[in-house]
Every structure is written in structure tokens, then in C-alpha cells.
Protein backbone atom coordinates (compact mmCIF):
# COMPACT_ATOMS: atom_id res chain seq x y z
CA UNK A 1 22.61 -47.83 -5.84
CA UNK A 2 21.38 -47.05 -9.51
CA UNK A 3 17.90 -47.89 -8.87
CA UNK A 4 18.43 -45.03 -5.40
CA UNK A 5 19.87 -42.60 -7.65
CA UNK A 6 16.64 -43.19 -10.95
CA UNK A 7 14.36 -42.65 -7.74
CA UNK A 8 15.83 -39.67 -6.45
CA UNK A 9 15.79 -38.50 -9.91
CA UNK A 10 12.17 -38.96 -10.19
CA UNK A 11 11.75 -36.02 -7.20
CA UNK A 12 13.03 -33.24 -9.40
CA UNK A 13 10.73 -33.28 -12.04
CA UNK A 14 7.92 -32.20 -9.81
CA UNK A 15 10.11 -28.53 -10.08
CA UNK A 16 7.56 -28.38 -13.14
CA UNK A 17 4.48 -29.03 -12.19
CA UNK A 18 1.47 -25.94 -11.51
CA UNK A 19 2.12 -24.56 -7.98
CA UNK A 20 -1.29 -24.66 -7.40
CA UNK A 21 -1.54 -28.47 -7.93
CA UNK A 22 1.74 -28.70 -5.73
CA UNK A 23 0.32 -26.28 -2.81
CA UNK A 24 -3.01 -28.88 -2.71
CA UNK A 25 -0.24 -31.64 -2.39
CA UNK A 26 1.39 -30.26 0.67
CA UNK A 27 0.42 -31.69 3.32
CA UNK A 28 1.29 -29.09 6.14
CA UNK A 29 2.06 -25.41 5.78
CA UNK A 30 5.79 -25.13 7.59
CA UNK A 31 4.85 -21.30 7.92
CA UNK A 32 1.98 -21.74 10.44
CA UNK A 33 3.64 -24.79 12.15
CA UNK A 34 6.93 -23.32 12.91
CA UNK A 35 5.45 -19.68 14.05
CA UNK A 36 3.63 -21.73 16.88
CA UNK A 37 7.00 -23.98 17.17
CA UNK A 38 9.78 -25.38 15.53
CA UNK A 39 9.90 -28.35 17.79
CA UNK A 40 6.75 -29.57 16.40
CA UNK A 41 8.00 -28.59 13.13
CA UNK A 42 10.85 -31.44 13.45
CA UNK A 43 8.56 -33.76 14.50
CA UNK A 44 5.67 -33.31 11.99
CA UNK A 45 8.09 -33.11 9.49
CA UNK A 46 9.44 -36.29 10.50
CA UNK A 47 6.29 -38.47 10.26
CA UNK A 48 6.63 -37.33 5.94
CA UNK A 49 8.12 -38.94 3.69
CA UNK A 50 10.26 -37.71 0.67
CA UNK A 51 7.63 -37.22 -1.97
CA UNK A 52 5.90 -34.91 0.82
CA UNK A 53 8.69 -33.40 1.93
CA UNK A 54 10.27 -32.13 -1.64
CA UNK A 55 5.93 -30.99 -2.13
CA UNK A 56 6.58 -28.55 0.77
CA UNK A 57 9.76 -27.01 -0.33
CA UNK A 58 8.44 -26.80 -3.51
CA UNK A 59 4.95 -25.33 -2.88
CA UNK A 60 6.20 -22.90 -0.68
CA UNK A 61 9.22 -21.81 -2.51
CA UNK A 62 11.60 -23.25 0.16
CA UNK A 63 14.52 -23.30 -2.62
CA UNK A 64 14.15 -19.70 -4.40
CA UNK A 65 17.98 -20.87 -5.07
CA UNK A 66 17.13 -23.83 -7.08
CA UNK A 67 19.56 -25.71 -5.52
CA UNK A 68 19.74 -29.49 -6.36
CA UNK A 69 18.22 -31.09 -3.57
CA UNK A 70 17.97 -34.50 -4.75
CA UNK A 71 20.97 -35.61 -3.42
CA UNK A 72 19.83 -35.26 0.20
CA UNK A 73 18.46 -37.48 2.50
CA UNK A 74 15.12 -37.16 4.33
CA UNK A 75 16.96 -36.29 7.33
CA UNK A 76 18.41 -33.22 5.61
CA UNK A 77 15.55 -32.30 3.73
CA UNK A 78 13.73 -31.86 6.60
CA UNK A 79 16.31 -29.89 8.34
CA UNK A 80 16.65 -27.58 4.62
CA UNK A 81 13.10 -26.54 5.38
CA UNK A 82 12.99 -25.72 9.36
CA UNK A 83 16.23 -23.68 8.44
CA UNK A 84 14.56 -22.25 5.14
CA UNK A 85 11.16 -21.78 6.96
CA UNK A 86 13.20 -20.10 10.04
CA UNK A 87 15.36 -18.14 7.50
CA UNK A 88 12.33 -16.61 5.56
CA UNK A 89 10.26 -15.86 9.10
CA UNK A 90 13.05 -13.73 10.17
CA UNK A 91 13.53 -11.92 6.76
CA UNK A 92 9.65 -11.01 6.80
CA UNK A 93 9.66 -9.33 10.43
């Protein structure tokens, strides 16, 4: 369970890194993805793994909360950025 929690860990100190660098890292842009459809959002999203996902919410300022994320599991991670990603579409109409 230790060696879980030291990897977990490891996640959150990508909350310093250039955005720039982090953006290159991210694989998929949830933005474009989800305005053609958030089922294929789920599923894309599913194929990533954690280092990935925590890249997108982090190059795409998923989390403008800061909110300690490195307690969840990929399963809610991924479900953190379709709502974010949903969340944020709506606020910019």
C-alpha cells in the first residue's frame, strides 16, 4: 500500500512543471474531443493511463481549484475531466 501511495505521490509534482512542456505531453485535447462527443471522450480517455491523464488536467487547467487529485483512481480521474471539460464548455457559451 506504501509503495501505491510514494507512486501516487510522484503525480503531483508535475503541478510544477512549464505548461508548455506539459501541453506537448498531453496526448489529446478533451476540448475538441468532447465538443464532437463525450462518448468518445470516455472511451479515449480510457485507453490513458494515469501519468497521461493527470498531463491533461494539468495542461489544460482542468483543476483551477487545486484540488488534491492524487488520491483518485483512474476511473475517477477520467470522469474529473469529462465533468471539468463539460463544466468549462458550458461556462464559455
Amino acid at each position: 500500500m506504501a509503495d501505491v501511495r510514494r507512486q501516487r505521490r510522484a503525480y503531483s509534482t508535475r503541478r510544477h512543471a512549464d505548461p508548455t512542456e506539459i501541453r506537448h505531453r498531453a496526448v489529446l485535447n478533451p476540448f475538441e474531443v468532447g465538443s464532437r462527443s463525450f462518448d468518445i471522450l470516455q472511451k479515449d480517455l480510457g485507453a490513458l493511463g494515469r501519468a497521461r491523464l493527470v498531463d491533461i488536467i494539468h495542461a489544460f487547467d482542468l483543476n483551477p481549484g487545486n484540488e488534491d487529485i492524487d488520491w483518485m483512481s483512474d476511473a475517477q480521474l477520467r470522469h474529473f475531466i469529462c465533468v471539468a471539460v463539460r463544466a468549462q464548455s458550458l461556462y464559455r457559451r
